[in-house]
Every structure is written in structure tokens, then in C-alpha cells.
C-alpha atoms as a PDB file:
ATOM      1  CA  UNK A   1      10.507 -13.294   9.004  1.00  0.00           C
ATOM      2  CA  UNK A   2       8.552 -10.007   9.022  1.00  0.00           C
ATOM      3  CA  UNK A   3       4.532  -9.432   9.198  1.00  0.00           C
ATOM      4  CA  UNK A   4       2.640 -12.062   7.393  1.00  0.00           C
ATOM      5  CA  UNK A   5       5.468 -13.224   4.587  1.00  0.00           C
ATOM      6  CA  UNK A   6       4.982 -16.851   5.087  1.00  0.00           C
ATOM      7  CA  UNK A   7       1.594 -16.765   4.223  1.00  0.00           C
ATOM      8  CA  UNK A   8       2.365 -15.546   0.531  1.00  0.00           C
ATOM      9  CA  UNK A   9       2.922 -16.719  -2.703  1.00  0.00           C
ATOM     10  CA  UNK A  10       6.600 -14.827  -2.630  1.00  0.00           C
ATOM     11  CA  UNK A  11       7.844 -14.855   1.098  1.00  0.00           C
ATOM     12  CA  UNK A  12      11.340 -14.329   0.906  1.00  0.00           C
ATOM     13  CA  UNK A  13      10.382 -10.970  -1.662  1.00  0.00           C
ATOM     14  CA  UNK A  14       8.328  -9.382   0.786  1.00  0.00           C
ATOM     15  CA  UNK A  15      10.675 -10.193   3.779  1.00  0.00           C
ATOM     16  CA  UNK A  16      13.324  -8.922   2.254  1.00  0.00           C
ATOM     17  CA  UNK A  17      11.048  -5.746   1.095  1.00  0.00           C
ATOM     18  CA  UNK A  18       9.932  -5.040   4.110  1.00  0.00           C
ATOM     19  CA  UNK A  19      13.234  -5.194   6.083  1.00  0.00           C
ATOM     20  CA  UNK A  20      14.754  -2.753   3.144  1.00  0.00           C
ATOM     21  CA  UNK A  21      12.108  -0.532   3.692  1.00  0.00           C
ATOM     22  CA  UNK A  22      12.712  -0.296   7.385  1.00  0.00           C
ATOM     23  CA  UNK A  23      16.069   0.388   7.009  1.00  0.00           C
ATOM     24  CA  UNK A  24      15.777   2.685   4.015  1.00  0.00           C
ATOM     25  CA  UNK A  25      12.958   4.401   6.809  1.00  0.00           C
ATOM     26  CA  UNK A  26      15.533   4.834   9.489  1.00  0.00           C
ATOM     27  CA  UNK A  27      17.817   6.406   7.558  1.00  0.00           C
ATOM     28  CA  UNK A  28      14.940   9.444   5.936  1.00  0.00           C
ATOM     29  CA  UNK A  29      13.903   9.853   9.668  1.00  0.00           C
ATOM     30  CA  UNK A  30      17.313  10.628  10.439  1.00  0.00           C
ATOM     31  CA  UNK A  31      17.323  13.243   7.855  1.00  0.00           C
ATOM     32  CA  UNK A  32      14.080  14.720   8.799  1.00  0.00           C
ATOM     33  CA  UNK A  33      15.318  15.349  12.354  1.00  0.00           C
ATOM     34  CA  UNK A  34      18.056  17.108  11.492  1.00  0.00           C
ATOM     35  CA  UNK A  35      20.059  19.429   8.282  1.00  0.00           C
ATOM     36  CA  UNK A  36      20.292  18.131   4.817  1.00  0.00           C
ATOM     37  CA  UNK A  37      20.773  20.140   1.813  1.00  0.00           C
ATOM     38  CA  UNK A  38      17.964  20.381  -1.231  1.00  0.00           C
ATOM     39  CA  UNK A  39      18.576  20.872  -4.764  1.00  0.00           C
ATOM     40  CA  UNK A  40      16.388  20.579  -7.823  1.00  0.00           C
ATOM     41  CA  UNK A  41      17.374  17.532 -10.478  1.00  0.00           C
ATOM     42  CA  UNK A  42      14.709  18.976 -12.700  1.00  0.00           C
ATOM     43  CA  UNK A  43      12.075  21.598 -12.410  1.00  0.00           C
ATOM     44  CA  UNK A  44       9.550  21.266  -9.484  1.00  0.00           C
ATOM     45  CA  UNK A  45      12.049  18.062  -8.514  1.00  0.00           C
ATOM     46  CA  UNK A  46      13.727  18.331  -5.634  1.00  0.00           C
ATOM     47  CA  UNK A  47      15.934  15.546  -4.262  1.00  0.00           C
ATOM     48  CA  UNK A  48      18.059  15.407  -0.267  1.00  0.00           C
ATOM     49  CA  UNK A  49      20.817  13.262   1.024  1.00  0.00           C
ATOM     50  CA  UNK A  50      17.746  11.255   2.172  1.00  0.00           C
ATOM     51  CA  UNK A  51      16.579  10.167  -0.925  1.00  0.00           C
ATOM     52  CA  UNK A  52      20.246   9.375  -2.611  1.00  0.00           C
ATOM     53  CA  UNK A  53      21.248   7.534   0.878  1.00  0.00           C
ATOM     54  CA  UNK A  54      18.097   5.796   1.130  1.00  0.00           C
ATOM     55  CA  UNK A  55      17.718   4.455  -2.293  1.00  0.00           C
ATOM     56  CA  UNK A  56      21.469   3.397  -1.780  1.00  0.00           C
ATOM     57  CA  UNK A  57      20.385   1.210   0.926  1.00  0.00           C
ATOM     58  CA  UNK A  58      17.891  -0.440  -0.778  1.00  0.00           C
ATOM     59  CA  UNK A  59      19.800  -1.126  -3.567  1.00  0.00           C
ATOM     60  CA  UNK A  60      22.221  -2.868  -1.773  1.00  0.00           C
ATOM     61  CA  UNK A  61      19.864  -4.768  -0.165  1.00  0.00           C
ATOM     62  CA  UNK A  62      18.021  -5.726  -3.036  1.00  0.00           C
ATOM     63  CA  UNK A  63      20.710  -6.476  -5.202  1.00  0.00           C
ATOM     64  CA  UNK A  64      22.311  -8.754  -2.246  1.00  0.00           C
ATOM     65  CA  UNK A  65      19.267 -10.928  -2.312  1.00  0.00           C
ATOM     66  CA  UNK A  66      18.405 -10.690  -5.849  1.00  0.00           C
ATOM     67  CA  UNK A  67      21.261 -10.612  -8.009  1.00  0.00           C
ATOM     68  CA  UNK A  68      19.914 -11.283 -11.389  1.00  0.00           C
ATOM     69  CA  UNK A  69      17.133  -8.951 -11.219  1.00  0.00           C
ATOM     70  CA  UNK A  70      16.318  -5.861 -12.911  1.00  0.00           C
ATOM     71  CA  UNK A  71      16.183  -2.476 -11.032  1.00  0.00           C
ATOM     72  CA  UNK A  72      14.384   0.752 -11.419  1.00  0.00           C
ATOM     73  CA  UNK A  73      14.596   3.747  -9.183  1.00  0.00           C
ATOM     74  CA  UNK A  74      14.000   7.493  -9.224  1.00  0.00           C
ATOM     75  CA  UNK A  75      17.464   8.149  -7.871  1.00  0.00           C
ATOM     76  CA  UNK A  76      19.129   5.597  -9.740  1.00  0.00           C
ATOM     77  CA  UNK A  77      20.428   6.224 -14.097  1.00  0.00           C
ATOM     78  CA  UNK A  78      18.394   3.935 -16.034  1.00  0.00           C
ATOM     79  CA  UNK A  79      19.694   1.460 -17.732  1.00  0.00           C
ATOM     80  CA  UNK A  80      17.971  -0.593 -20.999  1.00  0.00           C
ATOM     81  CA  UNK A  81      18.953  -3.875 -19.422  1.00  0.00           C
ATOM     82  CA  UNK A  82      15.976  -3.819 -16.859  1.00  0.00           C
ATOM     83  CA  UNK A  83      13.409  -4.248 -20.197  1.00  0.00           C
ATOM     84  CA  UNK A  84      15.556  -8.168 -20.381  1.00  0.00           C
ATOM     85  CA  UNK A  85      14.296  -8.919 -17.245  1.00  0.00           C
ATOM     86  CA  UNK A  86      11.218 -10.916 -15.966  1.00  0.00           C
ATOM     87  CA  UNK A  87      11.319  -9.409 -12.559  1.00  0.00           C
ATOM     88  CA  UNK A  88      12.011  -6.063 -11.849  1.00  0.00           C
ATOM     89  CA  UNK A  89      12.029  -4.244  -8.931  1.00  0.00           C
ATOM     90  CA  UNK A  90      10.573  -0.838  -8.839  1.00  0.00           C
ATOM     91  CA  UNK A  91      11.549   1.802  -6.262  1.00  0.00           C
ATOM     92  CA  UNK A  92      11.067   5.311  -4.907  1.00  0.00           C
ATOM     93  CA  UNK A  93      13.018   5.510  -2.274  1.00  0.00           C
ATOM     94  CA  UNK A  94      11.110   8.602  -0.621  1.00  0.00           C
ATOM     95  CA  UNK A  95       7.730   9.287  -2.364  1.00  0.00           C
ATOM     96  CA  UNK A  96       6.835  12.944  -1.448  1.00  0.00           C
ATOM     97  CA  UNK A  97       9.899  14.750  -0.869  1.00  0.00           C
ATOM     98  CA  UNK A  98       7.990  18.345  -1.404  1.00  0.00           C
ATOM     99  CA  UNK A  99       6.467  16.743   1.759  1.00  0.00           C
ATOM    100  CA  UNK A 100       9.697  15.916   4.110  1.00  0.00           C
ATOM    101  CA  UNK A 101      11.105  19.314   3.192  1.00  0.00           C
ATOM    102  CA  UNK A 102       7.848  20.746   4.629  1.00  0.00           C
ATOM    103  CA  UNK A 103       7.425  18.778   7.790  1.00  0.00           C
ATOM    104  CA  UNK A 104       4.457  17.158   6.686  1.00  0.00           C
ATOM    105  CA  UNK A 105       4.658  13.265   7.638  1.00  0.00           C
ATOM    106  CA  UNK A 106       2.602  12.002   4.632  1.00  0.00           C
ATOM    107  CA  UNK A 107       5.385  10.584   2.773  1.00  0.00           C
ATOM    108  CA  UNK A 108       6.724   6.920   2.158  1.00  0.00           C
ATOM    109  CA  UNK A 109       9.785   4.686   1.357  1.00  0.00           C
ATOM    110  CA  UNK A 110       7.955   2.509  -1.681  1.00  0.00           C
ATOM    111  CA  UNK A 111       9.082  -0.989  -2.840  1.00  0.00           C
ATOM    112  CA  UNK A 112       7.582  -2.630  -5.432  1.00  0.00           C
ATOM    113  CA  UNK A 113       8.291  -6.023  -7.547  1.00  0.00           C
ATOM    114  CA  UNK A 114       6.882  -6.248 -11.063  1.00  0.00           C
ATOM    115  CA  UNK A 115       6.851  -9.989 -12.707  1.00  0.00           C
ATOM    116  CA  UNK A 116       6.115  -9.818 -16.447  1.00  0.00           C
ATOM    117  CA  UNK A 117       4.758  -6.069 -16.453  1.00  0.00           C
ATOM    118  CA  UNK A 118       2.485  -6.689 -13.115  1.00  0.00           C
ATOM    119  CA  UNK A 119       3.312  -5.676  -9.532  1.00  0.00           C
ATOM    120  CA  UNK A 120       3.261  -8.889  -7.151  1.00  0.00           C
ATOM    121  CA  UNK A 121       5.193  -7.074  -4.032  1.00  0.00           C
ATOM    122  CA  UNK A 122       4.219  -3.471  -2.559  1.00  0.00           C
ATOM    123  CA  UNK A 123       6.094  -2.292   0.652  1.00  0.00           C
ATOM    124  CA  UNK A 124       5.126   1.097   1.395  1.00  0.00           C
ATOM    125  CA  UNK A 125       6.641   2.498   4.804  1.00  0.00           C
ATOM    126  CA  UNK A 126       5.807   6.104   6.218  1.00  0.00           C
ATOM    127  CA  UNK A 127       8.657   6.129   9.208  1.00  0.00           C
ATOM    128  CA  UNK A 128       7.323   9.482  11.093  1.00  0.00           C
ATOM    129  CA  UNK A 129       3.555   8.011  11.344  1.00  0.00           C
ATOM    130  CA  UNK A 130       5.167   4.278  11.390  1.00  0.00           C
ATOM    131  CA  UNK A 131       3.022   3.098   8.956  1.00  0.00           C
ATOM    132  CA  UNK A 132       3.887  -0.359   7.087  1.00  0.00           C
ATOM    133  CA  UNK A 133       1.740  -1.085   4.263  1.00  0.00           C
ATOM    134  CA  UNK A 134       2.693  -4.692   2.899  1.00  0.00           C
ATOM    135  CA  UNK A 135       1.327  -7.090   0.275  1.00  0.00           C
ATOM    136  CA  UNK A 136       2.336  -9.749  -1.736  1.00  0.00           C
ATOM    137  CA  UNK A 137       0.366 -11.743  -4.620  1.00  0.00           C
ATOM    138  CA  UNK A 138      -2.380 -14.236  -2.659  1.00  0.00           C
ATOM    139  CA  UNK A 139      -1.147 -13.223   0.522  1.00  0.00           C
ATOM    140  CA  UNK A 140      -3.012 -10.234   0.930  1.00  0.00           C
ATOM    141  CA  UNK A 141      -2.028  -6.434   2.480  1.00  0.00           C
ATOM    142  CA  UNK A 142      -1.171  -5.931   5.922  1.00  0.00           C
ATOM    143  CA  UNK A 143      -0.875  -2.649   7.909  1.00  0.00           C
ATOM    144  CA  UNK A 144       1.275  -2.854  10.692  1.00  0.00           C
ATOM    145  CA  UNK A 145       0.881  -6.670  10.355  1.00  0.00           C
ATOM    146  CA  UNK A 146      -3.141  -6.298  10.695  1.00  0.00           C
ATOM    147  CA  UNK A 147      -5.061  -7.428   8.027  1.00  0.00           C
ATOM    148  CA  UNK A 148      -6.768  -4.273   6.135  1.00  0.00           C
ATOM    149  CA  UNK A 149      -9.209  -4.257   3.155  1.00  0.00           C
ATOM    150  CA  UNK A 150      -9.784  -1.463   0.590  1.00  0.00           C
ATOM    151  CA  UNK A 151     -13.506   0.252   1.426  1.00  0.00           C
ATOM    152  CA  UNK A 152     -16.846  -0.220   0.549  1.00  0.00           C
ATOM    153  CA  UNK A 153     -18.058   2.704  -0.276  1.00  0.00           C
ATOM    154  CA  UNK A 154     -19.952   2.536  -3.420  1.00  0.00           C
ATOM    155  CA  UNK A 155     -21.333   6.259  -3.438  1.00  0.00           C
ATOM    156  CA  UNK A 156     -19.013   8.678  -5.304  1.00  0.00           C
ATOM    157  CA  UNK A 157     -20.183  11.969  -4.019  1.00  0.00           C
ATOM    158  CA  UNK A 158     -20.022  10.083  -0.151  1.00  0.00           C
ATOM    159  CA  UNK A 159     -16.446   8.988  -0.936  1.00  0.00           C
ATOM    160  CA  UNK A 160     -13.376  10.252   0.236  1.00  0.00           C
ATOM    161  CA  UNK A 161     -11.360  11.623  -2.355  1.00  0.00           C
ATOM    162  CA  UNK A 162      -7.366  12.234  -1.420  1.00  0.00           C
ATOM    163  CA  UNK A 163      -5.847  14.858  -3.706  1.00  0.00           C
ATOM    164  CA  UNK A 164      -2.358  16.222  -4.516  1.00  0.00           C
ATOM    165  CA  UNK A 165      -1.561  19.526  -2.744  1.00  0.00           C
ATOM    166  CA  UNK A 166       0.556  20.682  -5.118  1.00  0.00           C
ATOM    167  CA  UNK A 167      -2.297  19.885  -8.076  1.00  0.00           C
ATOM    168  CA  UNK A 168      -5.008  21.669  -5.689  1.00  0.00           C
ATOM    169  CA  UNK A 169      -2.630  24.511  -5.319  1.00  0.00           C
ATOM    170  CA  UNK A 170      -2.315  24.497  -9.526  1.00  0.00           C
ATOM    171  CA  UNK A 171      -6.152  24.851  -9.602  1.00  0.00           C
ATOM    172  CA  UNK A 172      -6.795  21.272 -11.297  1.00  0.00           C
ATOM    173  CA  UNK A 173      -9.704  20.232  -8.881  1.00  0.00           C
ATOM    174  CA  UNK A 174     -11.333  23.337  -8.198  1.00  0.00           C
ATOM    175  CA  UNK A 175     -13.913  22.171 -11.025  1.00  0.00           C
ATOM    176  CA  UNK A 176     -14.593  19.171  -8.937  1.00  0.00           C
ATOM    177  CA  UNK A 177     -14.883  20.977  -5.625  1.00  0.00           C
ATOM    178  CA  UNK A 178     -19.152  20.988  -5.927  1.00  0.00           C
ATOM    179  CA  UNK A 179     -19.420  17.116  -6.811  1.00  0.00           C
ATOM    180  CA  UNK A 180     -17.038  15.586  -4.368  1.00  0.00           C
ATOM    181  CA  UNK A 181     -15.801  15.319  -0.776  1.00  0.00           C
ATOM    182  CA  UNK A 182     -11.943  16.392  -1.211  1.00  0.00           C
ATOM    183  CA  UNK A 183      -8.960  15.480   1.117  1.00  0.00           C
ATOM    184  CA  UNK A 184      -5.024  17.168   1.064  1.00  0.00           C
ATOM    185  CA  UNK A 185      -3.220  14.025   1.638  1.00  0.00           C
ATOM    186  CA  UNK A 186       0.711  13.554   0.507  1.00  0.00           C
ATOM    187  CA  UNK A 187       2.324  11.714  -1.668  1.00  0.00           C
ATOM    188  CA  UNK A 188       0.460   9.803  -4.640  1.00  0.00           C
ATOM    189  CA  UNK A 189       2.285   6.630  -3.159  1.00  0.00           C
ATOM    190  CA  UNK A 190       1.062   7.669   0.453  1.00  0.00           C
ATOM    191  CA  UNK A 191      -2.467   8.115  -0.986  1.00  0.00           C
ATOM    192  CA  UNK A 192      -2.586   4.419  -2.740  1.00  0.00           C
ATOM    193  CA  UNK A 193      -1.496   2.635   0.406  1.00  0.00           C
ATOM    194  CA  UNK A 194      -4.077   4.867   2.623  1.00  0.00           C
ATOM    195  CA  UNK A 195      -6.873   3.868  -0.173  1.00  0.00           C
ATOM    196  CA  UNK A 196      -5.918   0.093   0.214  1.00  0.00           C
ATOM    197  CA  UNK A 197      -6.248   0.619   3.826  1.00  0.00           C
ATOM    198  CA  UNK A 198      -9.563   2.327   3.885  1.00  0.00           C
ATOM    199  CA  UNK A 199      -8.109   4.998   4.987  1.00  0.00           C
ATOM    200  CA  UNK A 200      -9.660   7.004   1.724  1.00  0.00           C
ATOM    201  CA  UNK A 201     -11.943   5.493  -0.883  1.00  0.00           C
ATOM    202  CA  UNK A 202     -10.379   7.094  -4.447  1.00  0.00           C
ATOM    203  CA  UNK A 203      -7.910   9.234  -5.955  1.00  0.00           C
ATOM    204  CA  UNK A 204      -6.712  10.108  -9.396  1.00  0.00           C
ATOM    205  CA  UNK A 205      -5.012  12.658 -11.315  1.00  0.00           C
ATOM    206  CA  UNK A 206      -4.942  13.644 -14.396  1.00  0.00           C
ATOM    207  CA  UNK A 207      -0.994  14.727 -14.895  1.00  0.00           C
ATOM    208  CA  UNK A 208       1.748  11.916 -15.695  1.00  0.00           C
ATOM    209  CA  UNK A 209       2.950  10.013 -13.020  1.00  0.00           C
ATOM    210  CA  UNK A 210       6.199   7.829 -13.163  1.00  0.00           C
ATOM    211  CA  UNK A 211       6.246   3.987 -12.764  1.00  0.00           C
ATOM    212  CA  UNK A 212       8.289   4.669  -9.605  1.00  0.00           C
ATOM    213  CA  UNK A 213       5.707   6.707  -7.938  1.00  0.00           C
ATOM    214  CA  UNK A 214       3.011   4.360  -8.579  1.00  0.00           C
ATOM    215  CA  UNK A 215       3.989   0.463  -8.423  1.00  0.00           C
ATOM    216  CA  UNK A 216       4.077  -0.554  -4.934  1.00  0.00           C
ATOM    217  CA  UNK A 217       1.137   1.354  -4.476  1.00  0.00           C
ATOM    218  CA  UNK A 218      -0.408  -0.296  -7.617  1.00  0.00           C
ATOM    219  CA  UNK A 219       0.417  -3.962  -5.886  1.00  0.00           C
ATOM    220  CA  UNK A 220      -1.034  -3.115  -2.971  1.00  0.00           C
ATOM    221  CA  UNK A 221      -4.157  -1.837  -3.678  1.00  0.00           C
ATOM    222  CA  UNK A 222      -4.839  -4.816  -6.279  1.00  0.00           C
ATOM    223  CA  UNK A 223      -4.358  -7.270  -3.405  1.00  0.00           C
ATOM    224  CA  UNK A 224      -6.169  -5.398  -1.281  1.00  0.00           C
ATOM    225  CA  UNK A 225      -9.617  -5.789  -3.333  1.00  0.00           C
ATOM    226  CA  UNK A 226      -9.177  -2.592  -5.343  1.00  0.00           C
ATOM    227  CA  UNK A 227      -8.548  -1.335  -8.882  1.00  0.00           C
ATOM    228  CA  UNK A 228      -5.815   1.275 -10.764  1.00  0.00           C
ATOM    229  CA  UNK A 229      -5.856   1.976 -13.868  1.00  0.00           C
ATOM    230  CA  UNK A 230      -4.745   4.831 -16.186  1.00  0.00           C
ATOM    231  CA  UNK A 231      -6.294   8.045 -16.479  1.00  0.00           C
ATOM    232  CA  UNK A 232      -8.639   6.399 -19.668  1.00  0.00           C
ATOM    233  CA  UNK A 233      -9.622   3.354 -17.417  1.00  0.00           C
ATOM    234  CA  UNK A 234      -7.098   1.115 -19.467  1.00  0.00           C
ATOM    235  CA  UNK A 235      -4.323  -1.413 -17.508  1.00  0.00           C
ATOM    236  CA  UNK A 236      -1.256  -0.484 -16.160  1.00  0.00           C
ATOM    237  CA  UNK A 237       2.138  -2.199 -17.778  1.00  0.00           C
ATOM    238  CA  UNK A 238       4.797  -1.925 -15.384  1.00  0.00           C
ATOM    239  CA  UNK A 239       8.960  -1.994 -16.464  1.00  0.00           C
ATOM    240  CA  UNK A 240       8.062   0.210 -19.756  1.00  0.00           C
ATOM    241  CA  UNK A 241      10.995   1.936 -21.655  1.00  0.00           C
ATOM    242  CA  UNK A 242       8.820   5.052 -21.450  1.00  0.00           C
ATOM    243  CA  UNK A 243       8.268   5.031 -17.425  1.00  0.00           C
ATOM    244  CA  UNK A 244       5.565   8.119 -17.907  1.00  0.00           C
ATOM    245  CA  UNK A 245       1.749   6.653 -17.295  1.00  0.00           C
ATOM    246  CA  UNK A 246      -0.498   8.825 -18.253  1.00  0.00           C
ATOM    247  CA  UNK A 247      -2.422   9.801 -15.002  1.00  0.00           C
ATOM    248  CA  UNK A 248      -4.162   7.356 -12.946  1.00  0.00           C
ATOM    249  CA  UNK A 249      -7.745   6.290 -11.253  1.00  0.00           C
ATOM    250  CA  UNK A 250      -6.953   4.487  -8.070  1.00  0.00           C
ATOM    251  CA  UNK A 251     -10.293   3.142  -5.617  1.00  0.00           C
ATOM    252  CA  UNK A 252     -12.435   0.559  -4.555  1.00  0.00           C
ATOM    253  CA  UNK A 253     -13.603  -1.460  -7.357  1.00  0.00           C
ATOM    254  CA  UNK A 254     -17.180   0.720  -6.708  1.00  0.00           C
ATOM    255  CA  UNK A 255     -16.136   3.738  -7.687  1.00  0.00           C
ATOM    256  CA  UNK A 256     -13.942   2.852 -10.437  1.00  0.00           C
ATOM    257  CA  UNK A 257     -17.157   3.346 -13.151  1.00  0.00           C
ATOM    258  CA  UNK A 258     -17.977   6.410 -11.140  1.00  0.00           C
ATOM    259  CA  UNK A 259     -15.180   8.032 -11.630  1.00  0.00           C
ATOM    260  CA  UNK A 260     -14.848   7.315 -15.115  1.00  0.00           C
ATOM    261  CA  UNK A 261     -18.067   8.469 -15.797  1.00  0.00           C
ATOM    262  CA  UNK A 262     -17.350  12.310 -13.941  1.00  0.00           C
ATOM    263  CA  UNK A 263     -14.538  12.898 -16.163  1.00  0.00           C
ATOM    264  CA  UNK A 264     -15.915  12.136 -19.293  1.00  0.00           C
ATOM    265  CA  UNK A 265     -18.704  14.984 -17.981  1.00  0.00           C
ATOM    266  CA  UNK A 266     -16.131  17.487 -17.340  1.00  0.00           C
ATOM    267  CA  UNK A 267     -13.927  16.208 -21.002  1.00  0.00           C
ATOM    268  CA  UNK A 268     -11.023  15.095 -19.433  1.00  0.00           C
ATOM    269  CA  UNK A 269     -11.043  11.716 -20.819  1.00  0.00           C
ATOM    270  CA  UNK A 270     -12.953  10.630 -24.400  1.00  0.00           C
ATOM    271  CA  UNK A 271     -16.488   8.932 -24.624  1.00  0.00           C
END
């Protein structure tokens, strides 16, 4: 068994997460060594033979282990059936894929499990940096199998904010810029896994983000001592029919207030 699953509430979950996400890791660093071929599924939505072969492999793995559980993925047609199921697992098999194509290593395999609308397994694996984020319900979040924490820091303008490139590049935090200390990182999933590693202290974003982007992240960070929420401050439901959330607020449980607080001054959320 891999990292600390024996000490959780769900060992055999997170074992088998973590081994899918390994695998599902080899096979995006192969891509990102060598040719693959990109093509848009939507506007400003690219997918690679890394995503599709990836998400394949944890599917199969998954599915092998799990039979009667429900499965969303960003590379997979959803199907109504998942919104019958208690468990769900929720997956993106490459988070940042603007990121591969670019050669910047701040992207992740994600693998999350959601029991009853709430994320109790996050695997997050960045296989260029090799960076594994796990976390299970009472068992707590492990990087590289070391225990890590989410941060302290209680002082917003002090705090290390990670933001979106591509939402920089669109302009949307250039009215921030004065009031807080701003840092490019990669994907959103990337950024949740740093922030419950205290590797950053907050993030949010005020766009839609899908349930795959978000829910491993979402399960670590709430085991690792910190809070997400949506853009308004309000819970996140996990294994919707509607798989949009509208924006997030991801940090130490410090800043959560905070940052509430600076977007209501700036009208991006009401009083």
C-alpha cells in the first residue's frame, strides 16, 4: 500500500487513487517528452492524446476496483446515471493542459471521490515536478508521503495569492494588483494542492470552474485544515447535473473572511 493509506478512514480508495494517478502520470510524461497532436473540443479547450490516454487509464483502473460506482471525467460523455450514485468519482485526468502544451510543469493528474455530494479522496499528481498530493477523510494530506498542513497566514495583503495566467492575461486581477501579493501559478487544481501544502496561502476566481477541475483539490485542502467555497462564500455540492460552480475562494481558514470582504469592496460578490 502507497503513502499513508492505512492510516485513513478509506484505505483501499486512496491506494488505489494514488497508484491510478501514477500510472495515469507516466503516461502524460511520456507525451510531454515527445509529439502529440492538439485540437480544440470547445473554444479556449484544448485536449492531446495525453489527456484521452490518461483518463483511459484511470478509468480502467477505477472501474476495476470499483465497479458499482459512478464516474465523472472531463474526457469522458456524461452520463445521468452518475446522479444514482452515492459515490462518485471525479476526475481530470490532466488539469492544465494550456500548461503541458507550453512546457510549463505546473499541471496535475487529479482524482477525486465524492460520497453524498462531499469529496473524501483527493490525489493530485504533477509527474514533471513529482509532486504527490494525497488525502483521504481523517487521514489527513500527504506530500510525497510527508505530512503537510495548509498555512497560517492570517494577513491578507502578506498572503500569497496564486492566480490563473490565462485570467491575468484577460485583465481580471489587474484591479487587485495594489492590495495583494500576486503569484502565476498553473492549473486551478495545481494551485489547490500547492495551497494545502503551504506552498501558497489563497486563490480564487471569479469565472466558472467545472466540478472536474476542482474536487480533488477541494478534498484535499479540507483535510488539510483549509476552506473552499464558491465565489459567494456558500458550500460546494459535488456530482451536480449542472457540473459549472460558480467561481471559487480556496485558503487557509484565515483568509477566507478576508477575502470575502475585498470582493464585496470591488462588487464582485453582493453585501
Amino acid at each position: 500500500m502507497t503513502g499513508t493509506a492505512a492510516s485513513t478512514a478509506l484505505p483501499r480508495e486512496l491506494a488505489v487513487a494514488i497508484d491510478a494517478a501514477r500510472s495515469a502520470g507516466a503516461i502524460v510524461r511520456r507525451w510531454y517528452e515527445g509529439n502529440y497532436t492538439v485540437r480544440d473540443k470547445a473554444h479556449d479547450s484544448p485536449v492531446t492524446e495525453a489527456d484521452l490516454e490518461a483518463n483511459q487509464c484511470i478509468h480502467s483502473a477505477i472501474q476495476a476496483a470499483f465497479p458499482t460506482d459512478g464516474w465523472l471525467s472531463e474526457e469522458t460523455r456524461d452520463s445521468e446515471e452518475r446522479l444514482g450514485k452515492t459515490r462518485v468519482w471525479v476526475v481530470d485526468p490532466l488539469d492544465g493542459t494550456k500548461e503541458f502544451i507550453h512546457h510549463i510543469p505546473e499541471f496535475c493528474v487529479c482524482i477525486g471521490l465524492v460520497e453524498a455530494g462531499i469529496p473524501v479522496v483527493g490525489v493530485e499528481y504533477n509527474p514533471v515536478r513529482e509532486e504527490l498530493f494525497a488525502g483521504a477523510r481523517g487521514g489527513g494530506v500527504t506530500l510525497n508521503g510527508a505530512p503537510v498542513r495548509v498555512s497560517t497566514q492570517d494577513d491578507l495583503a502578506a498572503a500569497r495569492i496564486l492566480t490563473s495566467r490565462s485570467e491575468t492575461e484577460r485583465g481580471e486581477w489587474e484591479e487587485f494588483r495594489s492590495e495583494l501579493r500576486l503569484e502565476l501559478t498553473g492549473s486551478v487544481a495545481y494551485k489547490l494542492a500547492l495551497i494545502a501544502a503551504a506552498k501558497g496561502d489563497a486563490t480564487f476566481s471569479l469565472t466558472p470552474k467545472n466540478e472536474w477541475d476542482i474536487c480533488a483539490g477541494a478534498a484535499l485542502l479540507i483535510e488539510a485544515g483549509g476552506c473552499i467555497t464558491d465565489r459567494h462564500g456558500q458550500p460546494l455540492r459535488f456530482n451536480q447535473r449542472d457540473t459549472r460552480l460558480p467561481g471559487i475562494i480556496a485558503c487557509n481558514a484565515h483568509l477566507h473572511a478576508p477575502i470575502v470582504a475585498l470582493l464585496r469592496r470591488h462588487g464582485k460578490i453582493g453585501c
